[in-house]
N, C-alpha and C. Protein backbone atom coordinates (compact mmCIF):
# COMPACT_ATOMS: atom_id res chain seq x y z
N UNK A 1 38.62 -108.90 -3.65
CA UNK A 1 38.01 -107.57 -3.52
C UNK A 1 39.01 -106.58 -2.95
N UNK A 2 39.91 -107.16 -2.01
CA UNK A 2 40.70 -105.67 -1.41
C UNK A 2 41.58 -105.79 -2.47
N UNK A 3 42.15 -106.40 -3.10
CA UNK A 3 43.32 -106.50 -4.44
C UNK A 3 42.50 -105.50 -5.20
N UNK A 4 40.89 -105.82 -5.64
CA UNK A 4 41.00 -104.88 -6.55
C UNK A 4 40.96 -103.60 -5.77
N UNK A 5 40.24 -102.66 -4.62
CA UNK A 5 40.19 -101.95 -4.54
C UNK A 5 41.57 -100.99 -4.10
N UNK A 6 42.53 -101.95 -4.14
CA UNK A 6 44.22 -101.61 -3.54
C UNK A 6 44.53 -101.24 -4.60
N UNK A 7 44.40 -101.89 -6.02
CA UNK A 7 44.69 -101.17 -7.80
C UNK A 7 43.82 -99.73 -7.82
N UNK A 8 42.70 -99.70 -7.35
CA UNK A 8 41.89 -98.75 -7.66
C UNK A 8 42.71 -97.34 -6.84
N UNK A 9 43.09 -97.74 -5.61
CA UNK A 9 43.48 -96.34 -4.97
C UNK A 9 44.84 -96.28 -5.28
N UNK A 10 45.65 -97.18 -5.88
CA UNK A 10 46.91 -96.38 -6.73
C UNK A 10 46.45 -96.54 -8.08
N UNK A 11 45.89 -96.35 -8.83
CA UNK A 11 45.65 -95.64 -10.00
C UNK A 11 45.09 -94.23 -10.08
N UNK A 12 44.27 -94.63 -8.45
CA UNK A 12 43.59 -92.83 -8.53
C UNK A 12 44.25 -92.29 -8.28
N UNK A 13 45.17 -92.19 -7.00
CA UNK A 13 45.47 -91.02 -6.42
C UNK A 13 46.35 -90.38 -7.45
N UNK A 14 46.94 -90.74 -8.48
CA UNK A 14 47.61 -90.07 -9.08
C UNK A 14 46.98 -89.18 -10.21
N UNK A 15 45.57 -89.55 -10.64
CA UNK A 15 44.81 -89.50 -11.42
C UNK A 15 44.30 -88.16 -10.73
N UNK A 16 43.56 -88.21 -9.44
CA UNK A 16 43.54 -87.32 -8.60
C UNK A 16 44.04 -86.10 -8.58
N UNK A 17 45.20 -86.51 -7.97
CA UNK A 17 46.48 -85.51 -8.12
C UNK A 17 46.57 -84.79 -9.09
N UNK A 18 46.95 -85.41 -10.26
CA UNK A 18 46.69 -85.23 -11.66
C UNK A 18 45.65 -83.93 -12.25
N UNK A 19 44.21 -83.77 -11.76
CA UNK A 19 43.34 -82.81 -11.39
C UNK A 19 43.10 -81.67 -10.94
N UNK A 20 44.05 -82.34 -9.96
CA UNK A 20 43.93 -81.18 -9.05
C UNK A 20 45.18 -79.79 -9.21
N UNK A 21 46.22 -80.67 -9.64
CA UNK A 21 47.07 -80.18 -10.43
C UNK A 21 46.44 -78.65 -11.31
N UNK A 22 46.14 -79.55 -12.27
CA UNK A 22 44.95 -78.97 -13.22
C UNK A 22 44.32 -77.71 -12.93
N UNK A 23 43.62 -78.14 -12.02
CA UNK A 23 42.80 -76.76 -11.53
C UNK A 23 43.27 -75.98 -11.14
N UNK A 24 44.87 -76.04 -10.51
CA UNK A 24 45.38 -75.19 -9.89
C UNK A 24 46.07 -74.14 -11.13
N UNK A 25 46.46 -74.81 -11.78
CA UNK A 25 47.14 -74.29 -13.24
C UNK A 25 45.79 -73.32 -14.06
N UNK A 26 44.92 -73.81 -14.55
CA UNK A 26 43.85 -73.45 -14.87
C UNK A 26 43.22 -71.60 -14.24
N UNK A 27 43.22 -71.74 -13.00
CA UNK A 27 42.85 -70.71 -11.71
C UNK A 27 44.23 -69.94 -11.50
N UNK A 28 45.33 -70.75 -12.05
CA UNK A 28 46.25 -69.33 -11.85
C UNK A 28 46.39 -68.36 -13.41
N UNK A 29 46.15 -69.55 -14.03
CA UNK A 29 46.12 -68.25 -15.65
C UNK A 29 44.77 -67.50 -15.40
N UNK A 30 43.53 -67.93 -14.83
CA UNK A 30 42.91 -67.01 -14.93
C UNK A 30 42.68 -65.87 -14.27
N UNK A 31 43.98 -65.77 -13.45
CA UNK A 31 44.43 -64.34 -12.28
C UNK A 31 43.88 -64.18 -11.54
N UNK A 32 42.87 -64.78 -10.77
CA UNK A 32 41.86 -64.65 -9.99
C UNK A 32 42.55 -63.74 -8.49
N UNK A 33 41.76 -63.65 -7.27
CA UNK A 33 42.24 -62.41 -6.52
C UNK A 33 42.64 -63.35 -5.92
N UNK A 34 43.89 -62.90 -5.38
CA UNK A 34 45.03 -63.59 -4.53
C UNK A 34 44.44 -63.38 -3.11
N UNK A 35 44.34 -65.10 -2.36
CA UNK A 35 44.38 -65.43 -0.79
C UNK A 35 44.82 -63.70 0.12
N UNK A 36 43.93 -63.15 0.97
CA UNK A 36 44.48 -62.68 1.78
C UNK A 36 45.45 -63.62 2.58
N UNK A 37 46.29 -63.04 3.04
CA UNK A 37 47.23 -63.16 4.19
C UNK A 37 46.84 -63.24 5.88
N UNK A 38 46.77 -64.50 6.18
CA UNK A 38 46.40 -65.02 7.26
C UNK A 38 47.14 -63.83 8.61
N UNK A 39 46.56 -63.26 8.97
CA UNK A 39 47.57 -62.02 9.78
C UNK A 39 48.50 -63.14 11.21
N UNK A 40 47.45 -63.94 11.53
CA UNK A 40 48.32 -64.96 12.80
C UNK A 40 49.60 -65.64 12.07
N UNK A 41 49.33 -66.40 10.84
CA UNK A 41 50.76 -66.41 10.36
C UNK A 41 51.59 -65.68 10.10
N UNK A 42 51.37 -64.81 9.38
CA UNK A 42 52.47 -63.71 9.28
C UNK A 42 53.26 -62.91 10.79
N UNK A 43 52.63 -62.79 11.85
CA UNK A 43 53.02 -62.65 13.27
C UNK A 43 53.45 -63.85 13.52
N UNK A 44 53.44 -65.04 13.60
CA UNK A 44 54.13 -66.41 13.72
C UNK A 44 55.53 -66.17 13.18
N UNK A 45 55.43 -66.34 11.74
CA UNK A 45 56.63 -66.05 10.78
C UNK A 45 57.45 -65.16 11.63
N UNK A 46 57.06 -63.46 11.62
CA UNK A 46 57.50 -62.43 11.90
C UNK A 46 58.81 -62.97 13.28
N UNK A 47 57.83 -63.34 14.44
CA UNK A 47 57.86 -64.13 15.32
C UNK A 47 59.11 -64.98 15.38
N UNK A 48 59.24 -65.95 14.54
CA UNK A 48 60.49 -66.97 14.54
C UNK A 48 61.84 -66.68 13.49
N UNK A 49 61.76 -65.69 12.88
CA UNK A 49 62.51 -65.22 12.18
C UNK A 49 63.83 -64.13 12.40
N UNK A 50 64.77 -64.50 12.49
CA UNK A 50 66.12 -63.50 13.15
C UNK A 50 66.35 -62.78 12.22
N UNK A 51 66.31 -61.41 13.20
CA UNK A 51 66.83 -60.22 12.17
C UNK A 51 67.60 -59.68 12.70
N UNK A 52 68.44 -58.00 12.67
CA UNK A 52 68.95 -57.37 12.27
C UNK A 52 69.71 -57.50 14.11
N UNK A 53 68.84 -57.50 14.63
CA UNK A 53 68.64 -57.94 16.79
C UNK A 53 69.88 -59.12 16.70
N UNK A 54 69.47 -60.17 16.13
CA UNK A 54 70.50 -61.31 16.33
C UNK A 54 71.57 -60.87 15.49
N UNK A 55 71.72 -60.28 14.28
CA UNK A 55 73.16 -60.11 13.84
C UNK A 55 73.96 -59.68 14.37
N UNK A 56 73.60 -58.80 15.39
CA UNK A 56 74.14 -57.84 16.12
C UNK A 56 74.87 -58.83 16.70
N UNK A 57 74.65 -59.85 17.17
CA UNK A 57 75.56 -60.89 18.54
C UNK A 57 76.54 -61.70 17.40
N UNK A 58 77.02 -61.32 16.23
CA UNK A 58 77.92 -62.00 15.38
C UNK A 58 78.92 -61.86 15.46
N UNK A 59 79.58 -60.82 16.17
CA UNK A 59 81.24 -60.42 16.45
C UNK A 59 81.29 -61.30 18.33
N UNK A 60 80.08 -61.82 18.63
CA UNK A 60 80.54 -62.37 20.05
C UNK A 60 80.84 -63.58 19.68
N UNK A 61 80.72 -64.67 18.17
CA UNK A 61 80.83 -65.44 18.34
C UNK A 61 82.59 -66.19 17.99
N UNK A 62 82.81 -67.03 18.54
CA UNK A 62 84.08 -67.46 18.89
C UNK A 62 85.00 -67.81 19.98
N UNK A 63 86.66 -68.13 20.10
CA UNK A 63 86.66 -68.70 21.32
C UNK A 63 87.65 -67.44 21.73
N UNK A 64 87.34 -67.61 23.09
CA UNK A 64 87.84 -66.00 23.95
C UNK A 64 88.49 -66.41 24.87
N UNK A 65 89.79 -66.12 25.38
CA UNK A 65 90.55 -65.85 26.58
C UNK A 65 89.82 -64.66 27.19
N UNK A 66 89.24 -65.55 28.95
CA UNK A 66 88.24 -64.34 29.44
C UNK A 66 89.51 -64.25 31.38
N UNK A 67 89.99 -63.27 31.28
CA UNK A 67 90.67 -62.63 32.69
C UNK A 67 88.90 -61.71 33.48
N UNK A 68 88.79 -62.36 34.08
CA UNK A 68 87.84 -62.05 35.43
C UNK A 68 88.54 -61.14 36.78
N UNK A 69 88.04 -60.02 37.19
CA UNK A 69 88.62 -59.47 38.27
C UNK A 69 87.27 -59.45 39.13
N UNK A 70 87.45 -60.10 40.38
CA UNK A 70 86.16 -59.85 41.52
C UNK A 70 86.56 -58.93 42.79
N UNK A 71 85.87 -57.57 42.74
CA UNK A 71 85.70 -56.73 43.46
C UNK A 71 85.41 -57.21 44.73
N UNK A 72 85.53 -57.55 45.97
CA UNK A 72 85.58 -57.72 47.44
C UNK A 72 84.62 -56.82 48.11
N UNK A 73 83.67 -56.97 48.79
CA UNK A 73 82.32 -56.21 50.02
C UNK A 73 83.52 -55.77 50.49
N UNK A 74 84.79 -56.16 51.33
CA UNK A 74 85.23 -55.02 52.12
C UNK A 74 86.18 -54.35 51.81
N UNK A 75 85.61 -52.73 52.35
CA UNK A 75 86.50 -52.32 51.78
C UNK A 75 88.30 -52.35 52.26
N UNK A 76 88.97 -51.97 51.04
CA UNK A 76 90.70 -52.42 51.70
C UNK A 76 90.92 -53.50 50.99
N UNK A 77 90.67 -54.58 50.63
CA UNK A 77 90.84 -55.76 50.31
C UNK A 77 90.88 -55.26 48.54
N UNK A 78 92.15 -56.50 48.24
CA UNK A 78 92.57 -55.98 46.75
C UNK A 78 91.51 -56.51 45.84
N UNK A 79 91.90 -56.29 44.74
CA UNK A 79 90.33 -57.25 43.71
C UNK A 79 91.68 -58.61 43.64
N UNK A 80 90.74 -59.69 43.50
CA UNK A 80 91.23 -61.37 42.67
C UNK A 80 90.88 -61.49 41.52
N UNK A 81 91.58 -62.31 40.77
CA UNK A 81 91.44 -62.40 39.21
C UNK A 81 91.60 -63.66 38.75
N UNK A 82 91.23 -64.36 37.93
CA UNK A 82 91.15 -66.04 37.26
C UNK A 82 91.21 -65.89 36.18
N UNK A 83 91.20 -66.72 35.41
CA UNK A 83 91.14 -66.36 34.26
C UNK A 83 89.82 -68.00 33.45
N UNK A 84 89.95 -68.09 32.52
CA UNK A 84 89.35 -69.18 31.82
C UNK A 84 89.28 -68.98 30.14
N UNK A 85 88.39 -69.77 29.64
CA UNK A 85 87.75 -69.92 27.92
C UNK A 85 86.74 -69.98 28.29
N UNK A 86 85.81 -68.34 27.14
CA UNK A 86 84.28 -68.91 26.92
C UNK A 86 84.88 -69.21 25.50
N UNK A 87 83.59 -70.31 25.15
CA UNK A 87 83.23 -70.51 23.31
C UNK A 87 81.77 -70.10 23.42
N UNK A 88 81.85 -69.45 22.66
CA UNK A 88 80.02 -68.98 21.98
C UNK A 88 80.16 -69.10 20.61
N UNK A 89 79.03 -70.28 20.39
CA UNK A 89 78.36 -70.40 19.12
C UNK A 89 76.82 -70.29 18.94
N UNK A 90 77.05 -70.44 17.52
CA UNK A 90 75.35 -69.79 17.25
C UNK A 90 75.02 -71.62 17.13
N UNK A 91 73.26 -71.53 17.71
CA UNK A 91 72.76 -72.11 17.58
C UNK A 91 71.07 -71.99 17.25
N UNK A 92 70.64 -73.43 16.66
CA UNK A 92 69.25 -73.03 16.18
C UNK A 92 68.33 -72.43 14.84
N UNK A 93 69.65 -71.98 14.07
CA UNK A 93 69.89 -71.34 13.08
C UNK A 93 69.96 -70.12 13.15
N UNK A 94 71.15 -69.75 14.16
CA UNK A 94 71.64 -68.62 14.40
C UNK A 94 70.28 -67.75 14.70
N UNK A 95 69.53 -68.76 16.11
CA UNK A 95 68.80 -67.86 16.59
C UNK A 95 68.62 -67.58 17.79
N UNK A 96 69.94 -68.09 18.60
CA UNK A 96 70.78 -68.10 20.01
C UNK A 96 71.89 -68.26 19.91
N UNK A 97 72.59 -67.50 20.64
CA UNK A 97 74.14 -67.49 21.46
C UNK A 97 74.59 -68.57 22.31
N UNK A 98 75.05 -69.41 22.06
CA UNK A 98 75.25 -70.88 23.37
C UNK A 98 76.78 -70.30 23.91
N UNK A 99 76.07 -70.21 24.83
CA UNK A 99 77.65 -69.63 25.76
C UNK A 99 78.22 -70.98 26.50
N UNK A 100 79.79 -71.67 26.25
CA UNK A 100 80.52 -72.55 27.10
C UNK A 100 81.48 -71.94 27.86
N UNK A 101 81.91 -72.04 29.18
CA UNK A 101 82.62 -71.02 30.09
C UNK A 101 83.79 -72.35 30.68
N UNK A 102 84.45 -72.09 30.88
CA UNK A 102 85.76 -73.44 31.39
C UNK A 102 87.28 -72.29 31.82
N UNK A 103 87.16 -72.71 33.54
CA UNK A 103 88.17 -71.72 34.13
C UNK A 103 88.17 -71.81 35.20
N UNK A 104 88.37 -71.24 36.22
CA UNK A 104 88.37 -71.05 37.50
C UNK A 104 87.97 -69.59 37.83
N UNK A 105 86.92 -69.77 39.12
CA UNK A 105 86.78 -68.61 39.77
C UNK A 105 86.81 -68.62 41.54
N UNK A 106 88.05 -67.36 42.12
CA UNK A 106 87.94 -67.62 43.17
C UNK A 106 88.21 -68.86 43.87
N UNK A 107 89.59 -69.25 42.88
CA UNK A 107 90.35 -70.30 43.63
C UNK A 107 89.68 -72.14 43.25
N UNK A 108 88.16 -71.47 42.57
CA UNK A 108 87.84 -73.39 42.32
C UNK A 108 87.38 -73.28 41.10
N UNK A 109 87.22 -74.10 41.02
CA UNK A 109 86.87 -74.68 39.23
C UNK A 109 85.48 -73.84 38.73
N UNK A 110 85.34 -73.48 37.75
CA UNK A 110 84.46 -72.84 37.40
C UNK A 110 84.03 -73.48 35.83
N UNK A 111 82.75 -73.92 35.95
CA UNK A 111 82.06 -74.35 34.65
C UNK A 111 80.84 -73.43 34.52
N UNK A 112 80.01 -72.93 33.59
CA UNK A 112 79.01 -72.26 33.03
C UNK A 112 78.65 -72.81 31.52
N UNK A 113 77.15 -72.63 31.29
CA UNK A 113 76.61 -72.60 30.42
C UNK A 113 75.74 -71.56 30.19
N UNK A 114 75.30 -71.13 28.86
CA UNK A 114 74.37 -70.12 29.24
C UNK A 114 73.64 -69.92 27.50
N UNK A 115 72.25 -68.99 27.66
CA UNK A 115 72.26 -68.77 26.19
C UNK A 115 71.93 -67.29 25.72
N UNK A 116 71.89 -66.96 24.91
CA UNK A 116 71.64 -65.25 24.90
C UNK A 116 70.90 -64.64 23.30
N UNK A 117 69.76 -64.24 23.15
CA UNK A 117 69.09 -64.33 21.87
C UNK A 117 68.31 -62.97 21.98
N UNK A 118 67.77 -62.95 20.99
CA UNK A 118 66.74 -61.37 21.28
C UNK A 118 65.33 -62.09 20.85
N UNK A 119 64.44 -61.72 21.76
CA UNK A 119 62.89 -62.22 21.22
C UNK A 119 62.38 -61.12 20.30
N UNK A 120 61.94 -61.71 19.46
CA UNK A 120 61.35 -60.55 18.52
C UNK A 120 59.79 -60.33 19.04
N UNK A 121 59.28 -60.84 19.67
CA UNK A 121 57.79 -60.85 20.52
C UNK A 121 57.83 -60.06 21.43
N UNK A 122 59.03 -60.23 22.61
CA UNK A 122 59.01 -59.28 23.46
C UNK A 122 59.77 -58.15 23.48
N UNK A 123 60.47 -58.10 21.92
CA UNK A 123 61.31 -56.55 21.44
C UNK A 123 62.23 -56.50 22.76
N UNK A 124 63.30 -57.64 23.12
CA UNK A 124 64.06 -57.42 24.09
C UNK A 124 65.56 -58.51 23.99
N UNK A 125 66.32 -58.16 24.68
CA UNK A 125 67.65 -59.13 24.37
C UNK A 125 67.27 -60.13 25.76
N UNK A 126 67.33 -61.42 25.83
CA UNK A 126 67.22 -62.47 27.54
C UNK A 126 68.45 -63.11 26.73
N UNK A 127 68.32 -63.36 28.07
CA UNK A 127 70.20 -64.52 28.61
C UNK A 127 69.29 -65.56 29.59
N UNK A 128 69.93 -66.71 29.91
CA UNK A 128 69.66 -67.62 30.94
C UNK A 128 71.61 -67.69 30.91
N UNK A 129 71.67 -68.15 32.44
CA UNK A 129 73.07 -68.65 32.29
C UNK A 129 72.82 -69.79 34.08
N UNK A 130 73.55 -70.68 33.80
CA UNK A 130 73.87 -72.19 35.04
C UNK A 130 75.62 -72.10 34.93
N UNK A 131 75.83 -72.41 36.11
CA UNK A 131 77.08 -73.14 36.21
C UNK A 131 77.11 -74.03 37.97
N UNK A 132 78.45 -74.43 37.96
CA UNK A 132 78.49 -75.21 39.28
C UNK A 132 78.91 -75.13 40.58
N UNK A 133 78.45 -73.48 40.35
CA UNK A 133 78.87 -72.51 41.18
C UNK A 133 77.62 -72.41 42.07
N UNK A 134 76.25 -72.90 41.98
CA UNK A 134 75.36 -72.20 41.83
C UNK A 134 73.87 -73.58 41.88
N UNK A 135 72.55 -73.56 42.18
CA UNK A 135 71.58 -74.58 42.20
C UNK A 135 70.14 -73.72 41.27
N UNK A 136 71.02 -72.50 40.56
CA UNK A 136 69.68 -71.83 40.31
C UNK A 136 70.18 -71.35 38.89
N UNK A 137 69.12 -70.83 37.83
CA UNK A 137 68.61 -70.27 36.57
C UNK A 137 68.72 -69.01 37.02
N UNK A 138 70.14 -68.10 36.37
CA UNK A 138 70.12 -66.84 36.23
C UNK A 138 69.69 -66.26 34.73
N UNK A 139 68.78 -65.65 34.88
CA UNK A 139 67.53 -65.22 33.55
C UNK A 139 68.07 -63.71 33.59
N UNK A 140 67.99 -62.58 32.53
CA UNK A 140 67.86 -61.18 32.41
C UNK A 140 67.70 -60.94 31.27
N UNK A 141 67.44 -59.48 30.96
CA UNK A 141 66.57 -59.01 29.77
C UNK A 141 66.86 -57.52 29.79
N UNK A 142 67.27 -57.06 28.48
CA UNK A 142 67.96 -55.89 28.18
C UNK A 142 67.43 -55.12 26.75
N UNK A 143 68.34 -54.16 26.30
CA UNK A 143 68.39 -53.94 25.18
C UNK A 143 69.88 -53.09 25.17
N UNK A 144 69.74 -52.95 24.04
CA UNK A 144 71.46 -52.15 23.13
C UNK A 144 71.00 -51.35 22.50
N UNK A 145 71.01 -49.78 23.60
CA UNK A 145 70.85 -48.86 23.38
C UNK A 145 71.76 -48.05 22.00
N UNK A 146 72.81 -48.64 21.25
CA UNK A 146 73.10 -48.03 20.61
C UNK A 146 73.38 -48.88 19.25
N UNK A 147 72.57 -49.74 19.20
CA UNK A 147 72.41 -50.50 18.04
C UNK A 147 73.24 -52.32 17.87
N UNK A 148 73.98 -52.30 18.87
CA UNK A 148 75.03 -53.89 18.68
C UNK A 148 76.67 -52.93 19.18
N UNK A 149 76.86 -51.91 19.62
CA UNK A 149 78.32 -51.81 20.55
C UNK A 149 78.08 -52.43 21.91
N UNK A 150 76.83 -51.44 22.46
CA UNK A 150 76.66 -52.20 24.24
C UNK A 150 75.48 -52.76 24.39
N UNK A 151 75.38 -53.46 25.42
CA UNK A 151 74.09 -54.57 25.60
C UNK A 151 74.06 -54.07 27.15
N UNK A 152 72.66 -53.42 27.75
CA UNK A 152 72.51 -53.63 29.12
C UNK A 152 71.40 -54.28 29.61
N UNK A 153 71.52 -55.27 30.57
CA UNK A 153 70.36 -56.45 30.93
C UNK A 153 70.43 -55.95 32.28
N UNK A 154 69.74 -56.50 32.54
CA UNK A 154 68.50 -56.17 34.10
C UNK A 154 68.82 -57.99 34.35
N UNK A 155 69.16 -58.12 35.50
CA UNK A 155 68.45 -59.41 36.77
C UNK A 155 68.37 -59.15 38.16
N UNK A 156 67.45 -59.78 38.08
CA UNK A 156 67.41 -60.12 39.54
C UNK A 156 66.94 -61.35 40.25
N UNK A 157 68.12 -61.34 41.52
CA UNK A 157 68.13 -62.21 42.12
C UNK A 157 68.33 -62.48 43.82
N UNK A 158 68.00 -63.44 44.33
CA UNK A 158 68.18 -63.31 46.42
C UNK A 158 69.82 -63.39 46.46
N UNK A 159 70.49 -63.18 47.34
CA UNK A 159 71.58 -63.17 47.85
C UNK A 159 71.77 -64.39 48.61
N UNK A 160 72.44 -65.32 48.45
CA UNK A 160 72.00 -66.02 49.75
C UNK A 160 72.35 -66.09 50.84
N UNK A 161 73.79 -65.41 50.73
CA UNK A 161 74.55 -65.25 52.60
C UNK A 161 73.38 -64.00 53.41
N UNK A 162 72.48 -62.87 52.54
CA UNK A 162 71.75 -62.06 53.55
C UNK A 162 69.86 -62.82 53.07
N UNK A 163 69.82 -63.23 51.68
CA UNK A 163 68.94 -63.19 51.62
C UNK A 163 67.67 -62.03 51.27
N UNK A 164 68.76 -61.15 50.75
CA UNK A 164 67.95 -59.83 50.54
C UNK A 164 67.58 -60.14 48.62
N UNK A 165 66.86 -59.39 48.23
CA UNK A 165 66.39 -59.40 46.55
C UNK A 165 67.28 -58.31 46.55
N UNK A 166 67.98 -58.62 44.86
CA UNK A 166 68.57 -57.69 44.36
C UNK A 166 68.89 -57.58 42.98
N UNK A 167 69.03 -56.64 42.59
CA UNK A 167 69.06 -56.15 40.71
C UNK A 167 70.33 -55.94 40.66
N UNK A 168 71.00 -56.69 39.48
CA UNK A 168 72.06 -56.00 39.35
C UNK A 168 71.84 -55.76 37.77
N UNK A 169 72.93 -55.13 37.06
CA UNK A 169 72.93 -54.58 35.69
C UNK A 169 74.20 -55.03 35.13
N UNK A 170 73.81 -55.59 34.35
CA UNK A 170 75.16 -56.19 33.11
C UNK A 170 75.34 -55.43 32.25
N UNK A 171 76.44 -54.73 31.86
CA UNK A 171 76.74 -54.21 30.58
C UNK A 171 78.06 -54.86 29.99
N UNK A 172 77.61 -55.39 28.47
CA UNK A 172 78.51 -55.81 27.58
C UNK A 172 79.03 -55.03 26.79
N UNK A 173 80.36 -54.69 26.74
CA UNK A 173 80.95 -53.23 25.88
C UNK A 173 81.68 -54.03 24.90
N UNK A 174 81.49 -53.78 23.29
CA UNK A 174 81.85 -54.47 22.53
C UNK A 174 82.99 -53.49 22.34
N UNK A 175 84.18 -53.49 22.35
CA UNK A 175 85.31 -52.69 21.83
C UNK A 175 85.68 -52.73 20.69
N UNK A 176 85.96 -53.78 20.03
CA UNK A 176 86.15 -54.09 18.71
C UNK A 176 85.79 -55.76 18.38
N UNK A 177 85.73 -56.19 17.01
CA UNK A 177 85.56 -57.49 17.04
C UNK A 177 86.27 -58.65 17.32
N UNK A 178 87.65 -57.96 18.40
CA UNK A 178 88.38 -59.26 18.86
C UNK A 178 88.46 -59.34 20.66
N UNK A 179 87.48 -58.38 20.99
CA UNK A 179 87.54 -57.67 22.30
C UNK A 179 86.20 -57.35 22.62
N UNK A 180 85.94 -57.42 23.79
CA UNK A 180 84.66 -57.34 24.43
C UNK A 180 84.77 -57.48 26.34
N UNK A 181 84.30 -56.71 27.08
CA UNK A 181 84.21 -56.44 28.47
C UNK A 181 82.88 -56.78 28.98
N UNK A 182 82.58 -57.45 29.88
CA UNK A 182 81.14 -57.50 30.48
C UNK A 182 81.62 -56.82 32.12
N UNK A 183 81.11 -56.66 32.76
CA UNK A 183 80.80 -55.94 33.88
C UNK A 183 79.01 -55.88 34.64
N UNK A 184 79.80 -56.52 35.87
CA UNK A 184 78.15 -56.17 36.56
C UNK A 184 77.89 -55.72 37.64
N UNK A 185 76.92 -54.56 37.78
CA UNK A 185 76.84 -53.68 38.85
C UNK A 185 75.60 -54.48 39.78
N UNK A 186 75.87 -54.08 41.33
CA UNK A 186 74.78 -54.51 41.88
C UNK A 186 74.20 -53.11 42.51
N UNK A 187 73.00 -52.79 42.17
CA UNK A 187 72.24 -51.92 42.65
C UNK A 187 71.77 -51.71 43.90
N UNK A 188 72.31 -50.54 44.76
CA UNK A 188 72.25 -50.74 46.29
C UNK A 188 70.60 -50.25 46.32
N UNK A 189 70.40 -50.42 47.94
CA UNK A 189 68.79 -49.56 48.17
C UNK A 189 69.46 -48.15 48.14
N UNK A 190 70.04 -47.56 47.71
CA UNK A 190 69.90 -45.94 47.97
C UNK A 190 69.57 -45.79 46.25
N UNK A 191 69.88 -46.98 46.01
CA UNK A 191 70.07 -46.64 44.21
C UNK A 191 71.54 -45.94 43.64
N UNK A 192 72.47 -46.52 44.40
CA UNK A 192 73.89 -46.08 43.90
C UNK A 192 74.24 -47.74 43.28
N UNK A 193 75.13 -47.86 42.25
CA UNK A 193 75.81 -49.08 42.24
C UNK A 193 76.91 -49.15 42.70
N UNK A 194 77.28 -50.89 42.84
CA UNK A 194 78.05 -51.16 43.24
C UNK A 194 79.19 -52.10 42.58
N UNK A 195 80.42 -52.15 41.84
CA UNK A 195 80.81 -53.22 40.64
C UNK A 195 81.15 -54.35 41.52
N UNK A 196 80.94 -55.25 41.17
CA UNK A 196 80.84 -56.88 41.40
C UNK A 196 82.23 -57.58 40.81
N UNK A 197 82.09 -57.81 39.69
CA UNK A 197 83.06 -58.22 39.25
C UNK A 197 83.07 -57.95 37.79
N UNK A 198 84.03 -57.97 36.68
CA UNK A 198 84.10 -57.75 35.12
C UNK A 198 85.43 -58.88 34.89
N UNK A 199 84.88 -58.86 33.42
CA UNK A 199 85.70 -60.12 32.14
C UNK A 199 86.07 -59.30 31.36
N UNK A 200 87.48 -59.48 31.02
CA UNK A 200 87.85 -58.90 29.64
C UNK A 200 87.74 -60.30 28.49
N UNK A 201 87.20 -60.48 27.57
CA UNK A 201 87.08 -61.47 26.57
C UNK A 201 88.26 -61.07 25.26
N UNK A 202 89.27 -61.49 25.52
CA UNK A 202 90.13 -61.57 23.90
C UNK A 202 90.35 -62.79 23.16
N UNK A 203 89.71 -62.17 21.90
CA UNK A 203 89.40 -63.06 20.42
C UNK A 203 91.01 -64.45 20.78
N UNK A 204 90.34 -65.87 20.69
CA UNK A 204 91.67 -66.57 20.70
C UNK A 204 92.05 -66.87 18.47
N UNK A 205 89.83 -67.09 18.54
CA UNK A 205 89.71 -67.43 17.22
C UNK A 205 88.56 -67.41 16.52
């Protein structure tokens, strides 16, 4: 009995299939009114799909000789400078920036990771970035006010030698596609900034 009914369900299902086929062929010659459009999928779709936001991050990708200069709290004191390699590649299907950082800062070894994408949900550019400098998730969120030259992001974060909250502002100045500057201001309470430190990034490849 299960032998025969094991012949029976592979003879049907194709037989089945076969039908259903059929009907579908049948119902499309006869033009009938086409499925509305599920609106939650189409916002899904909309949703996971990279556009014109992510192309924009296509001249960042590659490997960069990055010279770092860090600005000093007191004043008198000269700026210091390191140098290192980021590599940024696309990932996901080129629907994030994977940032790799390898260098020194401030005399010790400096590693970073980080990622950088535009949400099409929240119509905004976020970054996360880690390194081993550090026990915490630096997150910010921007836009490029002038279409893919500059990128300015917003974070904030505690200090930990005062412990105070503070915003600073990243701006990425694309110069050309073998060149690129980041810079980040920290925003005092009077609301003046203050520069922190900046990267010059030149194209290796």
């Amino acid at each position: 009995m299960i032998q025969i009914h094991s012949r029976l369900a592979v003879l049907g299902i194709p037989v089945l299939l076969g039908a259903f086929l059929a009907g579908r062929s049948i119902g499309s010659q006869e033009q009938g009114p086409e499925e509305p459009v599920d609106p939650a999928m189409a916002a899904w779709t909309a949703a996971m799909t990279p556009g014109e936001q992510h192309a924009a991050l296509e001249p960042f990708i590659g490997v960069f000789d990055a010279v770092m200069t860090f600005f000093p709290d007191e004043a008198g004191k000269p700026p210091m400078h390191s140098r290192g390699v980021m590599t940024n590649t696309w990932v996901l299907g080129k629907r994030f920036l994977q940032h790799r950082f390898e260098g020194s800062a401030m005399g010790e070894e400096f590693l970073g990771f980080g990622y950088w994408g535009y949400s099409n949900v929240h119509e905004e550019y976020q970054s996360i970035w880690i390194d081993n400098q550090s026990t915490w998730m630096s997150t910010s969120t921007g836009l490029s006010p002038d279409g893919g030259t500059s990128f300015i992001m917003h974070t904030t974060e505690k200090d930990p030698a005062t412990g105070e909250v503070r915003v600073n502002r990243d701006v990425t100045y694309l110069r050309n596609p073998n060149e690129h500057v980041f810079t980040r201001y920290t925003i005092q309470a009077d609301g003046s900034e203050k520069k922190m430190f900046g990267v010059v990034y030149t194209r290796q490849s």
